[in-house]
Protein backbone atom coordinates (compact mmCIF):
# COMPACT_ATOMS: atom_id res chain seq x y z
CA UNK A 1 30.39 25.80 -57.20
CA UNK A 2 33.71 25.93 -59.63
CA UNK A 3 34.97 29.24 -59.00
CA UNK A 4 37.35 30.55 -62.53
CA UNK A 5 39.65 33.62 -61.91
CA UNK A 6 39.60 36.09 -64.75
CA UNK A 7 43.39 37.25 -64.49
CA UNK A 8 46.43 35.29 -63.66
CA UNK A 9 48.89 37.83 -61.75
CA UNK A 10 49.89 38.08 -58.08
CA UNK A 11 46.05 39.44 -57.54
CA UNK A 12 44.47 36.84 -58.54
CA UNK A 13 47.21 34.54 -56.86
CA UNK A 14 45.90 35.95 -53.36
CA UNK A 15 42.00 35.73 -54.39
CA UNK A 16 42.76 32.27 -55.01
CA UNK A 17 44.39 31.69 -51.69
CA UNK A 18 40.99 33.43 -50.17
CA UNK A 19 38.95 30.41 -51.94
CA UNK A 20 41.02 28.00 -50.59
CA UNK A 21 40.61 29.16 -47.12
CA UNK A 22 36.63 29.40 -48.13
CA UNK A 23 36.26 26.24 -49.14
CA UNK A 24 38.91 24.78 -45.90
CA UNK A 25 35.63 26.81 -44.02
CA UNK A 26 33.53 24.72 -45.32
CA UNK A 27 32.10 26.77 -48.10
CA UNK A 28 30.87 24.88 -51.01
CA UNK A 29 33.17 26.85 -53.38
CA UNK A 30 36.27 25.15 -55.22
CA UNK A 31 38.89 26.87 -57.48
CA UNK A 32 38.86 25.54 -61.16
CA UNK A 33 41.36 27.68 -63.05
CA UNK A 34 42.50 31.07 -64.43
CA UNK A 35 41.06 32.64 -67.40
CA UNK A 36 43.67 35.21 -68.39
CA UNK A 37 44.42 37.05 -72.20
CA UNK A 38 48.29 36.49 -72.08
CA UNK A 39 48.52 33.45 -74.91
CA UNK A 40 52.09 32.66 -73.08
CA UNK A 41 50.42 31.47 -69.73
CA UNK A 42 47.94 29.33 -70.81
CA UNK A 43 48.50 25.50 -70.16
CA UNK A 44 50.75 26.61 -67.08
CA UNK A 45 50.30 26.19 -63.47
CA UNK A 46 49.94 28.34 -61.14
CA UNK A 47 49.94 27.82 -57.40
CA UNK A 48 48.41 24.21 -58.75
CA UNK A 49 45.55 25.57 -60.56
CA UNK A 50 45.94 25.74 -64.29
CA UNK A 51 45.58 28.66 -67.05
CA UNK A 52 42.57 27.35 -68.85
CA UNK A 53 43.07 30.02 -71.81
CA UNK A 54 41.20 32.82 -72.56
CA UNK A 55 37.59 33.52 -72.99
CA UNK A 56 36.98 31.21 -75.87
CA UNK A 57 37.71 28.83 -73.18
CA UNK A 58 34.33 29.14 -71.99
CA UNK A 59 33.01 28.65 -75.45
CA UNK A 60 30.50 25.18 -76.13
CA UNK A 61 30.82 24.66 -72.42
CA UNK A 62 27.87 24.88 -70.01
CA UNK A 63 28.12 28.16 -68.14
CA UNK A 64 25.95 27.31 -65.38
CA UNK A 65 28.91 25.00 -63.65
CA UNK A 66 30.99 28.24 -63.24
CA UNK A 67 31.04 30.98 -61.55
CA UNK A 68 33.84 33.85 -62.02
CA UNK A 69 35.33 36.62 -60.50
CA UNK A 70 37.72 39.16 -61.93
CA UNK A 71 41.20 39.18 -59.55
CA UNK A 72 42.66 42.50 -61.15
CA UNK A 73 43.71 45.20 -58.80
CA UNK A 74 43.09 48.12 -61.81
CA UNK A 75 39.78 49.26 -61.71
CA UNK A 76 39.93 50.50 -65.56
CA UNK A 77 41.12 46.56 -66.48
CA UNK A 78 38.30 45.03 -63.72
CA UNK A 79 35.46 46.84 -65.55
CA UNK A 80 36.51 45.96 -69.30
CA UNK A 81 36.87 41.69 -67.92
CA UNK A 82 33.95 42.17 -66.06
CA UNK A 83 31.35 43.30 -68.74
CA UNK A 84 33.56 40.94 -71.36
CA UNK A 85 32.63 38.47 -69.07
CA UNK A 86 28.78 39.71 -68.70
CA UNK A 87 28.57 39.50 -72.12
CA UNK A 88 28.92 35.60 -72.70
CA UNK A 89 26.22 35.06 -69.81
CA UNK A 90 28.55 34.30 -67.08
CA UNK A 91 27.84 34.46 -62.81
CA UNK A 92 29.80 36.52 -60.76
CA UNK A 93 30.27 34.69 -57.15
CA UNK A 94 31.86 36.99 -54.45
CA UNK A 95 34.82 35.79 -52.56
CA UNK A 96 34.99 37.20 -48.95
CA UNK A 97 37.73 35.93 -46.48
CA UNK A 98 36.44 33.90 -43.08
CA UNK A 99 38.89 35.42 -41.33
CA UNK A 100 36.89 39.40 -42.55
CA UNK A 101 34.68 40.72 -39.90
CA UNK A 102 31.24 41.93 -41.94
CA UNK A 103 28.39 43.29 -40.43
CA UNK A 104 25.01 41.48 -41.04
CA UNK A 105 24.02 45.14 -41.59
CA UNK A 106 26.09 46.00 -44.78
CA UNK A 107 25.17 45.34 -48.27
CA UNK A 108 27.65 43.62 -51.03
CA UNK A 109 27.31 43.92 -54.41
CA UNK A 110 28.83 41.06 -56.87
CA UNK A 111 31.87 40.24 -57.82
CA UNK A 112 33.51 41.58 -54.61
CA UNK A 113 36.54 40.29 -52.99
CA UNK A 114 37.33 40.80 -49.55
CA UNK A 115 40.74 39.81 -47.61
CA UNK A 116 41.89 38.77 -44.43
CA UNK A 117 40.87 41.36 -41.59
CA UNK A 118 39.09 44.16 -43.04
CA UNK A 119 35.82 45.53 -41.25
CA UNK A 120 32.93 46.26 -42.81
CA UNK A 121 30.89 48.04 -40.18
CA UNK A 122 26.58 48.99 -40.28
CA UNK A 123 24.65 50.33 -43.19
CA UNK A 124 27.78 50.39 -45.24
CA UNK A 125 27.27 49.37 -48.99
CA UNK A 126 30.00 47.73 -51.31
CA UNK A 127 29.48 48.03 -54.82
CA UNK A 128 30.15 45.37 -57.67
CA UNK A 129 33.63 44.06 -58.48
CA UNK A 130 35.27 45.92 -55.28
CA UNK A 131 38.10 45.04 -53.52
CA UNK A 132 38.76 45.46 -49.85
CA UNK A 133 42.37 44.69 -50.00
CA UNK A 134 43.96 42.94 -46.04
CA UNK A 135 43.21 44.93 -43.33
CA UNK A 136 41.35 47.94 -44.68
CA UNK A 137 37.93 49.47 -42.92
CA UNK A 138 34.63 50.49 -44.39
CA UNK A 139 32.35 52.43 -41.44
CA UNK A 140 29.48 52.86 -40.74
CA UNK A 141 27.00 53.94 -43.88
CA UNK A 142 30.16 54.49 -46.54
CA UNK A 143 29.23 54.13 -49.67
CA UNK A 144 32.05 52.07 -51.73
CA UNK A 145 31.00 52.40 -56.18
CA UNK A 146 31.33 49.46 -58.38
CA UNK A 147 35.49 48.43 -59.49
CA UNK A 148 37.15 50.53 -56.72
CA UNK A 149 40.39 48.70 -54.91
CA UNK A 150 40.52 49.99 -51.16
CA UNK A 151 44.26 48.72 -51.23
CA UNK A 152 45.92 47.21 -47.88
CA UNK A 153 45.31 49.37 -44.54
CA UNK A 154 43.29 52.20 -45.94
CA UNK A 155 40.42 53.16 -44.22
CA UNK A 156 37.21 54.99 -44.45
CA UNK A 157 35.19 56.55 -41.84
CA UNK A 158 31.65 56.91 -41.52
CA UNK A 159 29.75 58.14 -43.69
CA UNK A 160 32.35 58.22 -46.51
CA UNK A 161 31.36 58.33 -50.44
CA UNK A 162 33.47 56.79 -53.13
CA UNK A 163 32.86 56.60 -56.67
CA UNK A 164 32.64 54.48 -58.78
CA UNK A 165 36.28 53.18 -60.51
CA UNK A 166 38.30 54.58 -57.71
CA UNK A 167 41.83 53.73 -56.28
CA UNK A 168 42.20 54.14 -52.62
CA UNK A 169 46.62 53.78 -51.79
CA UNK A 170 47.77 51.90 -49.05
CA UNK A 171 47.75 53.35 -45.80
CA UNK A 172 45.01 56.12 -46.85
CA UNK A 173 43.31 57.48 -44.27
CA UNK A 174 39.62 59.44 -45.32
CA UNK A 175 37.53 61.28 -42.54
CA UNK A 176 33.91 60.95 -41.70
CA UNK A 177 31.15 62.55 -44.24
CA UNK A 178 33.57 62.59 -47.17
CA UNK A 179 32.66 62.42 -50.97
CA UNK A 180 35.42 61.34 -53.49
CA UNK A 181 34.17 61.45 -56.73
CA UNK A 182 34.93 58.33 -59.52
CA UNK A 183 38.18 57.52 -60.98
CA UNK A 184 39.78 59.48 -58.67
CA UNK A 185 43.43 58.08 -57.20
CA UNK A 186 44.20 58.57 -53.93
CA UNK A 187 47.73 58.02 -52.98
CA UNK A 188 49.35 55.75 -50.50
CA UNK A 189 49.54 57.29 -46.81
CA UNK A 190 47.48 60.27 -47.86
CA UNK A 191 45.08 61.66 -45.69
CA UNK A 192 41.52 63.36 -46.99
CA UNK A 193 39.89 66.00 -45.19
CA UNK A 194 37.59 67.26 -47.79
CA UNK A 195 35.68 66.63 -50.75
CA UNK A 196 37.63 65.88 -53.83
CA UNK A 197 36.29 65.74 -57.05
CA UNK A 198 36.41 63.08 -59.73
CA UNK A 199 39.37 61.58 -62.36
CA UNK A 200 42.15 63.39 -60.09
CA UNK A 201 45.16 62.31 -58.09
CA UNK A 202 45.65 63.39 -54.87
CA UNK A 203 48.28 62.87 -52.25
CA UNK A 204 49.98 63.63 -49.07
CA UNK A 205 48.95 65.13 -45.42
CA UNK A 206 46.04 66.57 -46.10
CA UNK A 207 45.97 65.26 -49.53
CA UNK A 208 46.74 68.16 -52.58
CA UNK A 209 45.61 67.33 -56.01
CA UNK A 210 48.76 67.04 -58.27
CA UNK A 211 46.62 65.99 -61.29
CA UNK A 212 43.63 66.92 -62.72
CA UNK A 213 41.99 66.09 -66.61
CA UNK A 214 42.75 68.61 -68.81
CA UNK A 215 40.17 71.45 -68.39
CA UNK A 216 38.81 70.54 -65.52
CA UNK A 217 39.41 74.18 -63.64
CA UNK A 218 40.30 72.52 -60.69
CA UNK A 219 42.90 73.97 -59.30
CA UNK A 220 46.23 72.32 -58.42
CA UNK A 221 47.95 72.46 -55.29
């Protein structure tokens, strides 16, 4: 399989490095090139694998040789490559580290990427297009929506809800039987010990919201 990268930053960079140890494993996966809007990058190299151009790239050429993934850390950028890219026709491929420890029992949607030692423990599902950044936990029966980045060393007991679109900070720590609801940024180091509702930021030990959408009622700490 020829494995394209939609994106071309230092996300994608490591994604790529995860294919290379894939295919070093074995796998029967090979990096092709980067698929990324920026006109200025295209015809470079990067780490050795060129910027084909952007999505006219793909145009007159057989889709079925390729198989993509979208290496952007937003969620809100993920989604809009990832249904540009469902639009032409094209297969997402998942690219999960060898050196990631996932339980037979979990379920992974497509387009995921997973890193270097993160856990993914029974019954817990991973939606479509997520990202379990290096070293970060999913327990047992957590619930991960489609387009969330669980960044480096956050972790989520079991149990655990997150929505759909969410951004989980480095470091985060959320406790068992937890539901954060989508869009919702959690910052790095903070700690969640209740429900928290969608489209808000919350930080700190215990985490306090210090942004909410306009009119939502919620109340600020």
């Amino acid at each position: 399989m020829l494995a394209i990268l939609i994106g071309a930053g230092g996300h994608a960079r490591e994604v790529l490095d995860i294919i290379r140890d894939c295919q070093a494993n074995g796998q029967e996966i090979e990096p092709f090139g980067f698929i990324d809007e920026n006109i200025d990058a295209h015809g470079r190299f990067i780490d050795d694998l060129p910027v084909l151009g952007d999505f006219h790239w793909f145009s007159g050429r057989d889709l079925r040789e390729f198989a993509v993934v979208c290496a952007v850390g937003s969620p809100q950028i993920c989604r809009k490559l990832a249904q540009k890219a469902q639009t032409l026709g094209l297969d997402f491929t998942n690219v999960i580290s060898p050196r990631a420890c996932i339980s037979s029992r979990a379920s992974l949607g497509y387009g995921v990427m997973i890193f270097p030692n993160v856990v993914v423990n029974a019954g817990a599902f991973i939606g479509n297009h997520v990202i379990l950044n290096v070293g970060s936990t999913v327990s047992h029966d957590s619930r991960v929506g489609d387009f969330c980045n669980i960044n480096p060393g956050a972790h989520l007991a079991g149990n655990v809800t997150v929505g759909e679109g969410c951004y989980i900070g480095m470091g985060a720590n959320v406790i068992q039987q937890v539901s954060i609801g989508g869009g919702t940024t959690i910052g790095a180091g903070t700690v969640v010990l209740s429900h928290l509702p969608s489209d808000i930021t919350a930080v700190g030990v215990p985490a306090r919201v210090i942004k909410t959408p306009l009119n939502s009622g919620f109340p600020l700490d």
